[in-house]
Protein backbone atom coordinates (compact mmCIF):
# COMPACT_ATOMS: atom_id res chain seq x y z
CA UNK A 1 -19.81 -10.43 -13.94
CA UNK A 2 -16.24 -8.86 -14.04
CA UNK A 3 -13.82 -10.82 -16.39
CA UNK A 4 -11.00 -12.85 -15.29
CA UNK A 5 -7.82 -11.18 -16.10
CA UNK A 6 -4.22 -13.23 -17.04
CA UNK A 7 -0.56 -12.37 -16.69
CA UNK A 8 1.18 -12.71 -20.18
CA UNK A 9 4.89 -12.68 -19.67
CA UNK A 10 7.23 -11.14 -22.14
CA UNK A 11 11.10 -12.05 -21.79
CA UNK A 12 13.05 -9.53 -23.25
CA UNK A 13 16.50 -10.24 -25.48
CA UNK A 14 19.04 -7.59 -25.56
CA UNK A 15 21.32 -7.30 -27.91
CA UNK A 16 24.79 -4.99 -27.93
CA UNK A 17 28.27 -4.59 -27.92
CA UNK A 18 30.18 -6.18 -25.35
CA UNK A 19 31.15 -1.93 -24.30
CA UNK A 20 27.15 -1.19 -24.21
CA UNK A 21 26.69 -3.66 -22.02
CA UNK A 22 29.51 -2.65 -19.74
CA UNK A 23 28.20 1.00 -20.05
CA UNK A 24 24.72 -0.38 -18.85
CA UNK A 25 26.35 -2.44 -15.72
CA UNK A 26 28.49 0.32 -14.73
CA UNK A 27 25.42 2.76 -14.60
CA UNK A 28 23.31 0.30 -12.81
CA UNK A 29 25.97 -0.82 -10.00
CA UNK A 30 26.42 3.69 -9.92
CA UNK A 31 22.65 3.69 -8.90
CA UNK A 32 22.28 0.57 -6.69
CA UNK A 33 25.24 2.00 -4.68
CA UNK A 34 23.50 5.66 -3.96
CA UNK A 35 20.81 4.12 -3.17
CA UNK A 36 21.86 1.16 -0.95
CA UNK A 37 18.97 -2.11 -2.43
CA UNK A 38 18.63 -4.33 0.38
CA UNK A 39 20.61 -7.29 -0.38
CA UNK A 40 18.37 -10.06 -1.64
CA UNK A 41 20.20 -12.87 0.63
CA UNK A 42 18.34 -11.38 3.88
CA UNK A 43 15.71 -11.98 2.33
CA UNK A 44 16.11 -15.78 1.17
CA UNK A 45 14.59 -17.57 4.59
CA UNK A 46 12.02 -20.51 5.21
CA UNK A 47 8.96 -18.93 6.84
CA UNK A 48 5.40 -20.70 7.49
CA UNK A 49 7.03 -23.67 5.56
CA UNK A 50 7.61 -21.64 2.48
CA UNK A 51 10.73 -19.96 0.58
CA UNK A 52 10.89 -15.92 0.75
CA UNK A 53 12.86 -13.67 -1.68
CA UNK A 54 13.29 -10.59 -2.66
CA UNK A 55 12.46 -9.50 -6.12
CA UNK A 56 13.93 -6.42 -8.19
CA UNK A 57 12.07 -4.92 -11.38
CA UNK A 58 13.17 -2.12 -13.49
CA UNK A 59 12.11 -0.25 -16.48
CA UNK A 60 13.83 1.60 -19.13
CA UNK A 61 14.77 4.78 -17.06
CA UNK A 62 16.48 2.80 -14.33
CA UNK A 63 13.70 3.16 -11.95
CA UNK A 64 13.51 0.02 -9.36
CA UNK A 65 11.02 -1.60 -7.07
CA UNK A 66 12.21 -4.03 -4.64
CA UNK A 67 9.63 -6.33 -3.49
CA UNK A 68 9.66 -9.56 -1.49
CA UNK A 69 7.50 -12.32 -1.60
CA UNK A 70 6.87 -12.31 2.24
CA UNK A 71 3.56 -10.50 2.88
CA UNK A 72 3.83 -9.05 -0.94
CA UNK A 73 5.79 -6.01 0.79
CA UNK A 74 7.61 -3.52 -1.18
CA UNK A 75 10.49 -3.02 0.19
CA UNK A 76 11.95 -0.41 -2.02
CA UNK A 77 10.92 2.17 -4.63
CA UNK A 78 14.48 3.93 -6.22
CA UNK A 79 13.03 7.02 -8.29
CA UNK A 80 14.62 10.01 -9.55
CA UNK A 81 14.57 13.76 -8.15
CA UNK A 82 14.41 16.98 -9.85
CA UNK A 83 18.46 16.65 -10.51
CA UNK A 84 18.52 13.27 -11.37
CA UNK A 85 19.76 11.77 -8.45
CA UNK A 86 18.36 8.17 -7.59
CA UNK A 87 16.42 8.36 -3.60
CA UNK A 88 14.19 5.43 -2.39
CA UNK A 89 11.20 7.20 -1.32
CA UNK A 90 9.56 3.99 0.17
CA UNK A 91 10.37 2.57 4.28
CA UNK A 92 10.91 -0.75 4.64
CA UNK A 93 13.80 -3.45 6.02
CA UNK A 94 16.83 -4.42 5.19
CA UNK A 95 15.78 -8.16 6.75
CA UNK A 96 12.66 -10.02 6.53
CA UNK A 97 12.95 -10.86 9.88
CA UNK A 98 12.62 -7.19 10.98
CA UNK A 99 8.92 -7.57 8.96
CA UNK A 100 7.91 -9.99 11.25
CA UNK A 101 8.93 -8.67 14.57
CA UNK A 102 5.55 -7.22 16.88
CA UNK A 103 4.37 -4.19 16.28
CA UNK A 104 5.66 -3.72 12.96
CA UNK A 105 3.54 -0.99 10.71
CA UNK A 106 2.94 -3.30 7.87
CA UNK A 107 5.57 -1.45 5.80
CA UNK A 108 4.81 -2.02 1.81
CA UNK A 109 2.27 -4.85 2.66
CA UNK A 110 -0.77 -6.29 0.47
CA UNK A 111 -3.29 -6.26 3.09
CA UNK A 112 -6.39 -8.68 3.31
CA UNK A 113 -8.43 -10.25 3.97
CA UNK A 114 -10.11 -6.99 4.39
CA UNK A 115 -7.98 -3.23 4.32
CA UNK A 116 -8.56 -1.06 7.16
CA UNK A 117 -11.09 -1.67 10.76
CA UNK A 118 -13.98 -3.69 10.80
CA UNK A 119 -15.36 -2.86 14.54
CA UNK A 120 -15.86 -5.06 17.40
CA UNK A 121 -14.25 -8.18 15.37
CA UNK A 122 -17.45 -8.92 13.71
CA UNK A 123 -20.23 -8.87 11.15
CA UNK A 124 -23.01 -10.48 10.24
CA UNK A 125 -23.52 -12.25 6.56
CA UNK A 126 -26.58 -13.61 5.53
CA UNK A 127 -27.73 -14.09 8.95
CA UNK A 128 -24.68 -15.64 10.16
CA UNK A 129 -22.66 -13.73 13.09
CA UNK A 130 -18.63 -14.19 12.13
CA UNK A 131 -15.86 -13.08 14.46
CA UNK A 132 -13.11 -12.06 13.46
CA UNK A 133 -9.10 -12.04 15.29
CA UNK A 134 -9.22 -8.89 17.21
CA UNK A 135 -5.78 -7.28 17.02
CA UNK A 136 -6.77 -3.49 17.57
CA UNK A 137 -8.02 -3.54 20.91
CA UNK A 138 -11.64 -4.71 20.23
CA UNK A 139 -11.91 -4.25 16.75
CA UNK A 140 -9.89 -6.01 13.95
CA UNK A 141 -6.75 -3.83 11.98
CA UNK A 142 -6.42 -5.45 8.19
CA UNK A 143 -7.05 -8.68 8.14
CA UNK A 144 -5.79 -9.47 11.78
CA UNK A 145 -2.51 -10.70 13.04
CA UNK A 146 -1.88 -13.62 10.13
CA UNK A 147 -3.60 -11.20 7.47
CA UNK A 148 -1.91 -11.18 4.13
CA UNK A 149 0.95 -9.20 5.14
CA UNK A 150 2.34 -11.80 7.67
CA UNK A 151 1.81 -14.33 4.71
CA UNK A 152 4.23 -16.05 2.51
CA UNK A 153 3.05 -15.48 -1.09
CA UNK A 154 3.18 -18.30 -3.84
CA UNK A 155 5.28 -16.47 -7.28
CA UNK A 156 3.33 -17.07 -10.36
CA UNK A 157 5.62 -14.89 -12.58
CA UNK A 158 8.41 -13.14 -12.52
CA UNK A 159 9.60 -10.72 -15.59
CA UNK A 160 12.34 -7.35 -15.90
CA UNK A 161 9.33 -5.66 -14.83
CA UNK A 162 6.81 -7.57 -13.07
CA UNK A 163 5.65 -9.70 -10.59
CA UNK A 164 3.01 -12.47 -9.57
CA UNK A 165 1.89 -13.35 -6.83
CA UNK A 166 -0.81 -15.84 -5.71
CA UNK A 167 -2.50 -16.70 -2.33
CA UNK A 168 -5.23 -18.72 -1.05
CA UNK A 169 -6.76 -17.59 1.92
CA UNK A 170 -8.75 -20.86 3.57
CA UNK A 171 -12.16 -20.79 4.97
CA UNK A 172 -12.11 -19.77 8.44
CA UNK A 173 -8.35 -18.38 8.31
CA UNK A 174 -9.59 -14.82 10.33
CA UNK A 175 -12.30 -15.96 10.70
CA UNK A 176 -13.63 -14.67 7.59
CA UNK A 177 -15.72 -17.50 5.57
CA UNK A 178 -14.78 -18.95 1.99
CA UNK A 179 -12.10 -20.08 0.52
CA UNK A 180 -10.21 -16.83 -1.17
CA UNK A 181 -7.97 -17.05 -4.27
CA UNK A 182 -5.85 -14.24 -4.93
CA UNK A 183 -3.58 -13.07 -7.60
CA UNK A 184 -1.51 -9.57 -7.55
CA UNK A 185 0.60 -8.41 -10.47
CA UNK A 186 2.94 -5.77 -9.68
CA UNK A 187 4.16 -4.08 -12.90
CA UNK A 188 6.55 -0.93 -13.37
CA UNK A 189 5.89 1.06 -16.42
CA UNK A 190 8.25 2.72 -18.64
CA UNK A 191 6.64 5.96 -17.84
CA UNK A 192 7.82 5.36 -14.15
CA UNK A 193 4.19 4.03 -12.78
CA UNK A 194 3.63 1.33 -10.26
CA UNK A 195 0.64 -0.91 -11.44
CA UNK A 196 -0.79 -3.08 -9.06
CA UNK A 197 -3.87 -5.47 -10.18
CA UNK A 198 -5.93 -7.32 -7.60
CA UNK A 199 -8.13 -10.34 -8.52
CA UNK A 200 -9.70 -12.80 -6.44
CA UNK A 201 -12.47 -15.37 -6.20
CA UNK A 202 -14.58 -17.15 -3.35
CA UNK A 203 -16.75 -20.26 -2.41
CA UNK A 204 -18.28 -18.34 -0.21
CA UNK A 205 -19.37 -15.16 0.39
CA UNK A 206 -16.92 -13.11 2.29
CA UNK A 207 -16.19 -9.49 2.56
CA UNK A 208 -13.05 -8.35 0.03
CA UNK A 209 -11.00 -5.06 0.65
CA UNK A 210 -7.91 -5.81 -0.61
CA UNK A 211 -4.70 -3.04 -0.91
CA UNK A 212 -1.10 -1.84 -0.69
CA UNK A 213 0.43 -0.23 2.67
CA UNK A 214 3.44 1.36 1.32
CA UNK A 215 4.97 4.52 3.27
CA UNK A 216 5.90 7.63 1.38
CA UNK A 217 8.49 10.00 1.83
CA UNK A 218 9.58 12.14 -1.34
CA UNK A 219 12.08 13.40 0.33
CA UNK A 220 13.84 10.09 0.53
CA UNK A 221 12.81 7.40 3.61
CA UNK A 222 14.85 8.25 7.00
CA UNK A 223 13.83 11.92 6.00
CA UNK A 224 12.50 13.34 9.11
CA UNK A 225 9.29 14.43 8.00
CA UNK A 226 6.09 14.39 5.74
CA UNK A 227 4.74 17.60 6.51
CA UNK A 228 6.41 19.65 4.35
CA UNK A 229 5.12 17.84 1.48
CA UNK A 230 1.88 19.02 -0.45
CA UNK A 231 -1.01 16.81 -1.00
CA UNK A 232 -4.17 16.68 -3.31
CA UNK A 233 -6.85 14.67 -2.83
CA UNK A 234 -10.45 15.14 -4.48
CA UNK A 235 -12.87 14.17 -1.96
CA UNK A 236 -15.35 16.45 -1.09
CA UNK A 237 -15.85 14.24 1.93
CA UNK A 238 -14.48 11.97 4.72
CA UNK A 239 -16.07 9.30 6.73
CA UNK A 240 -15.63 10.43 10.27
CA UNK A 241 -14.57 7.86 13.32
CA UNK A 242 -15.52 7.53 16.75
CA UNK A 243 -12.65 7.39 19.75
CA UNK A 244 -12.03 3.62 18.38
CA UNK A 245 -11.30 4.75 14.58
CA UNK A 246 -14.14 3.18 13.53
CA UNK A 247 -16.69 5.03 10.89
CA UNK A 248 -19.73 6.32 12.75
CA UNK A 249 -21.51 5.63 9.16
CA UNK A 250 -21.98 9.18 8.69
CA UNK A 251 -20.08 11.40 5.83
CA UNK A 252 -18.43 15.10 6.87
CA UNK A 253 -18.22 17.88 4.59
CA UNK A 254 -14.21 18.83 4.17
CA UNK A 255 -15.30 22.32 3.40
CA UNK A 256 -13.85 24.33 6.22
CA UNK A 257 -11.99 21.78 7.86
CA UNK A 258 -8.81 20.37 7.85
CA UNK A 259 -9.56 17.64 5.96
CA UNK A 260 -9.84 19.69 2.58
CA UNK A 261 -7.17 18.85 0.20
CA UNK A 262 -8.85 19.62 -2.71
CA UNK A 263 -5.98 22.20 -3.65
CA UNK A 264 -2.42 21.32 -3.00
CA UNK A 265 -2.10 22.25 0.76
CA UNK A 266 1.01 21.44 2.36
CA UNK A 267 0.19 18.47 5.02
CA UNK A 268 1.69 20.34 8.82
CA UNK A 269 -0.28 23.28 7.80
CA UNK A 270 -3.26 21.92 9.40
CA UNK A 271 -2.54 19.07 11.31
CA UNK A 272 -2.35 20.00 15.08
CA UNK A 273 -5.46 22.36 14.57
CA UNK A 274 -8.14 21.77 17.40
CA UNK A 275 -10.38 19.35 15.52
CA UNK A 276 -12.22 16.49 16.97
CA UNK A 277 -11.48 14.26 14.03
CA UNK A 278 -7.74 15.31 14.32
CA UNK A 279 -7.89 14.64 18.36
CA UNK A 280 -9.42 10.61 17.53
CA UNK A 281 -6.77 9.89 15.05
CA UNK A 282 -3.93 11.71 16.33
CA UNK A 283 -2.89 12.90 13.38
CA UNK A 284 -5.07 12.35 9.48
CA UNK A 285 -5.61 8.72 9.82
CA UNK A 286 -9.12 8.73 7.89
CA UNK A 287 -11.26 7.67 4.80
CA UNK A 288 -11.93 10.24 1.94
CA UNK A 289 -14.62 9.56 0.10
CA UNK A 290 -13.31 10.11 -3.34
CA UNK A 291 -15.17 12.05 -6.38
CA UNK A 292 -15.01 9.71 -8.83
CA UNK A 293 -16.90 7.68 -11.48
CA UNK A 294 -16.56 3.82 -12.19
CA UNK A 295 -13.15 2.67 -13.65
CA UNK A 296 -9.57 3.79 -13.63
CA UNK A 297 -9.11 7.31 -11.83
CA UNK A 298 -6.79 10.14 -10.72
CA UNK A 299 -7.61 10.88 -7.53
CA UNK A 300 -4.37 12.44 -5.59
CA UNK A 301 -1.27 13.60 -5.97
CA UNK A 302 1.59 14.33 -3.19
CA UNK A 303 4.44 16.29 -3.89
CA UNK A 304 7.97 17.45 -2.59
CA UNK A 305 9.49 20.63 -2.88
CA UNK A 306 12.65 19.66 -1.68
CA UNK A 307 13.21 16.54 -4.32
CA UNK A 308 10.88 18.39 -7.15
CA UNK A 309 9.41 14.71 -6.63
CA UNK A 310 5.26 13.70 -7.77
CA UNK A 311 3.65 11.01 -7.15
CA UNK A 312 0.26 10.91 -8.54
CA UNK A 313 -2.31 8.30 -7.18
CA UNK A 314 -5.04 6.66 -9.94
CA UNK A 315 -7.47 3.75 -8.52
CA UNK A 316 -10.55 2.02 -9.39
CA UNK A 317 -11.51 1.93 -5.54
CA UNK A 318 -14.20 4.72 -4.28
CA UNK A 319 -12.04 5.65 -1.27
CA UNK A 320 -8.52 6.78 -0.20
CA UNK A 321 -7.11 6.37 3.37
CA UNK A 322 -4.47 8.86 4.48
CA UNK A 323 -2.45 8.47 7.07
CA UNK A 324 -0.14 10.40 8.31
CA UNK A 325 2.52 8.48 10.13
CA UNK A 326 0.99 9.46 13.61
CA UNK A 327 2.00 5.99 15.44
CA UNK A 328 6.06 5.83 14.30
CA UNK A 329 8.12 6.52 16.69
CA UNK A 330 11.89 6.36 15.91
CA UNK A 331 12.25 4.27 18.73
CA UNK A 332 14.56 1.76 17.09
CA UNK A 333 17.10 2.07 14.63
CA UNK A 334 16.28 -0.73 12.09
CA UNK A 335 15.26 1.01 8.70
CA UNK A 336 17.24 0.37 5.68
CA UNK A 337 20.42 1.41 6.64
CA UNK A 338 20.38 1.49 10.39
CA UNK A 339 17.92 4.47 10.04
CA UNK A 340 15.02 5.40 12.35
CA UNK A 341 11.50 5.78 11.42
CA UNK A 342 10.68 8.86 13.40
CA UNK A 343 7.24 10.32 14.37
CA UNK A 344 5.36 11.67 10.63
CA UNK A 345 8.22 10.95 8.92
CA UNK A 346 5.81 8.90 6.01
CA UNK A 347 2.53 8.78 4.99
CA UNK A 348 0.39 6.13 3.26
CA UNK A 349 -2.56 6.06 0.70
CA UNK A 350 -3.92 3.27 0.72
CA UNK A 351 -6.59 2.85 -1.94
CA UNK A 352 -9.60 1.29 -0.75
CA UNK A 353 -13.46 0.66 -0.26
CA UNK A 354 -14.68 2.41 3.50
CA UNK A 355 -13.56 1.04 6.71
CA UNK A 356 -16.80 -1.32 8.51
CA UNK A 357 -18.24 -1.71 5.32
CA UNK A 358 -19.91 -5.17 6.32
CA UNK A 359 -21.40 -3.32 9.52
CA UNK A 360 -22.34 -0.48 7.76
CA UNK A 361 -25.32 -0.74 5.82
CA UNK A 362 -25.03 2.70 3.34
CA UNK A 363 -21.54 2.55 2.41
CA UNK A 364 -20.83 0.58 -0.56
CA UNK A 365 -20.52 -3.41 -0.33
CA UNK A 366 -17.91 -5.33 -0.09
CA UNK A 367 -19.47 -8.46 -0.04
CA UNK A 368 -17.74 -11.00 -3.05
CA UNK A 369 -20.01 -14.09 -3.86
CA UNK A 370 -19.37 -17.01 -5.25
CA UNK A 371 -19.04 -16.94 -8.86
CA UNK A 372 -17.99 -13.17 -9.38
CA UNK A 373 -14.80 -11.81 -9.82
CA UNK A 374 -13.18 -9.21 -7.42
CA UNK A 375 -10.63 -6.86 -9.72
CA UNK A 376 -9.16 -3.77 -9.21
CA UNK A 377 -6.16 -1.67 -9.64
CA UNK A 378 -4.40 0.64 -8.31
CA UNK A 379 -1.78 2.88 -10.18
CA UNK A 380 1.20 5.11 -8.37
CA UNK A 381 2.91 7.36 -11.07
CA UNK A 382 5.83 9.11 -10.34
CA UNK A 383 7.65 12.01 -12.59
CA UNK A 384 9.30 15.31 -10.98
CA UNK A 385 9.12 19.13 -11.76
């Protein structure tokens, strides 16, 4: 049985001069302006009967995380480079209408009720034959079209530097059974780290794969381009798709492919080689099956030359989905800041157990019953040098 976890809040007093604290508000409205925050009143609309907002935490070192309430997106992540000028390295909206509209990428979304593809919209539980919303041609793409990220999320708790959020999935809603309670706390660290804790519990059982789908670019978002940025990832293998992206149930060797990241290897170097795998998912759009042991691991690190920028990736989950950005197309100019989202101009990695784990009999389960606890947590750490 995994233990049930609780946010304790902590409000902070500050105490200073009336000239500190103009110091402090002068530096903060210096960053906010270089880095141009989404204003919080696009994001203060009535959705699915429910109020949406957009919340800003910050640490110690002026780092900021914008995140709204509406499908438990991040919105914004304002770090700094190797010459201490603030970038947001994270794509997203400047309107949460612009989350909603079709088609959209799921841009800094929690995603449930289940990350990634489970194929041909169904499984089968305990000799019971569910289907599932099929929103990826025959198959079903993270949760469906009303998964979590087109959700409006109940706030539990709100500090400087974190953020609760709570949702209960009903039985059916997907079609996936039981009733699922969820709680996320999004906390930013003083060492510059993104925490983000998942819990949830069932009446039912029900499959659980529950993560983040932020975008990455280090070199700041509306940067064209993700593959001049070097990534590490310490899988020794990936679980290979068919021509639908979903897992064949097999595991291939990275060893002499292009799927070996082991050492930092800059992410165009290999990407339009004449590979199979490559060919299905246009681009890296696949599972690695990470080496790791149980608990609280680092497991990959991407990194920018241009911005001296690191993000280092630490999770609990035993797999890692990278995707390269293959399906943005610049098409429309309606980034933050009137930008365009061009064609592997981000990446994700998106923490996770395997795609088609309930159809898939030797990968590991992701089956939560009644009466257990689903927790896990996923960590991104940024620093530069």
């Amino acid at each position: 049985m995994k233990k049930i976890f609780y946010l304790s809040m902590m409000v902070g007093l500050s105490f200073g001069s009336c000239t500190n604290n103009q110091q402090k508000s002068n530096q903060q409205d210096t960053i906010e302006s270089m880095v141009n925050i989404p204003d919080s009143v696009n994001f203060q609309k009535d959705i699915l009967g429910k109020r949406t907002d957009l919340y800003v935490l910050k640490n110690k070192n002026n780092m900021q995380v914008a995140i709204t309430n509406y499908g438990g997106r991040i919105v914004s992540i304002i770090v700094p480079d190797k010459n201490g000028k603030f970038i947001d390295v994270s794509l997203g909206y400047d309107h949460v209408e612009t989350f909603q509209k079709d088609g959209e990428p799921f841009f800094g979304a929690l995603i449930g009720r289940y990350g990634n593809r489970i194929g041909k919209a169904k499984f089968t539980l305990d000799g019971k034959e569910y289907s599932l919303d099929a929103n990826d041609g025959i198959n079903t793409l993270h949760g469906g079209k009303m998964g979590f990220h087109a959700q409006v999320w109940d706030v539990k708790g709100v500090t400087d530097n974190s953020l609760q959020l709570h949702y209960i999935s009903k039985d059916g809603e997907g079609g996936y059974p039981g009733t699922l309670e969820v709680a996320v706390i999004y906390t930013l660290t003083d060492d510059n780290s993104i925490d983000i804790s998942y819990q949830a519990k069932t009446d039912k059982a029900t499959p659980v794969n529950l993560t983040n789908h932020a975008y990455f670019n280090l070199n700041g978002e509306g940067d064209s381009t993700i593959l001049d940025h070097l990534l590490t990832i310490k899988a020794d293998a990936i679980t290979p798709v068919d021509e639908g992206l979903i897992p064949t149930g097999a595991l291939m060797d990275v060893n002499h492919t292009p799927f070996d990241f082991r050492k930092a290897t800059l992410i165009g170097a290999r990407i339009d080689e004449n590979h199979e795998q490559l060919k299905r998912g246009k681009g890296y759009d696949h599972n690695f099956v990470l080496n790791k042991t149980d608990g609280l691991q680092l497991v990959a690190d991407l990194y920018s030359p241009k911005t001296g920028i690191l993000m280092e990736v630490l999770t609990e989950e035993p797999g890692l989905q990278f995707y390269s950005g293959n399906f943005l197309t610049g098409e429309t100019k309606d980034g933050k800041g009137g930008k365009a989202y061009q064609y592997r101009s981000a990446l994700c990695l998106e923490t996770q157990h395997f795609p088609d784990s309930p159809n898939q009999k030797n990968f590991p389960s992701t089956i939560l019953k009644p009466g257990d606890i689903y927790k896990t947590k996923t960590v991104y750490k940024f620093s530069t040098k």
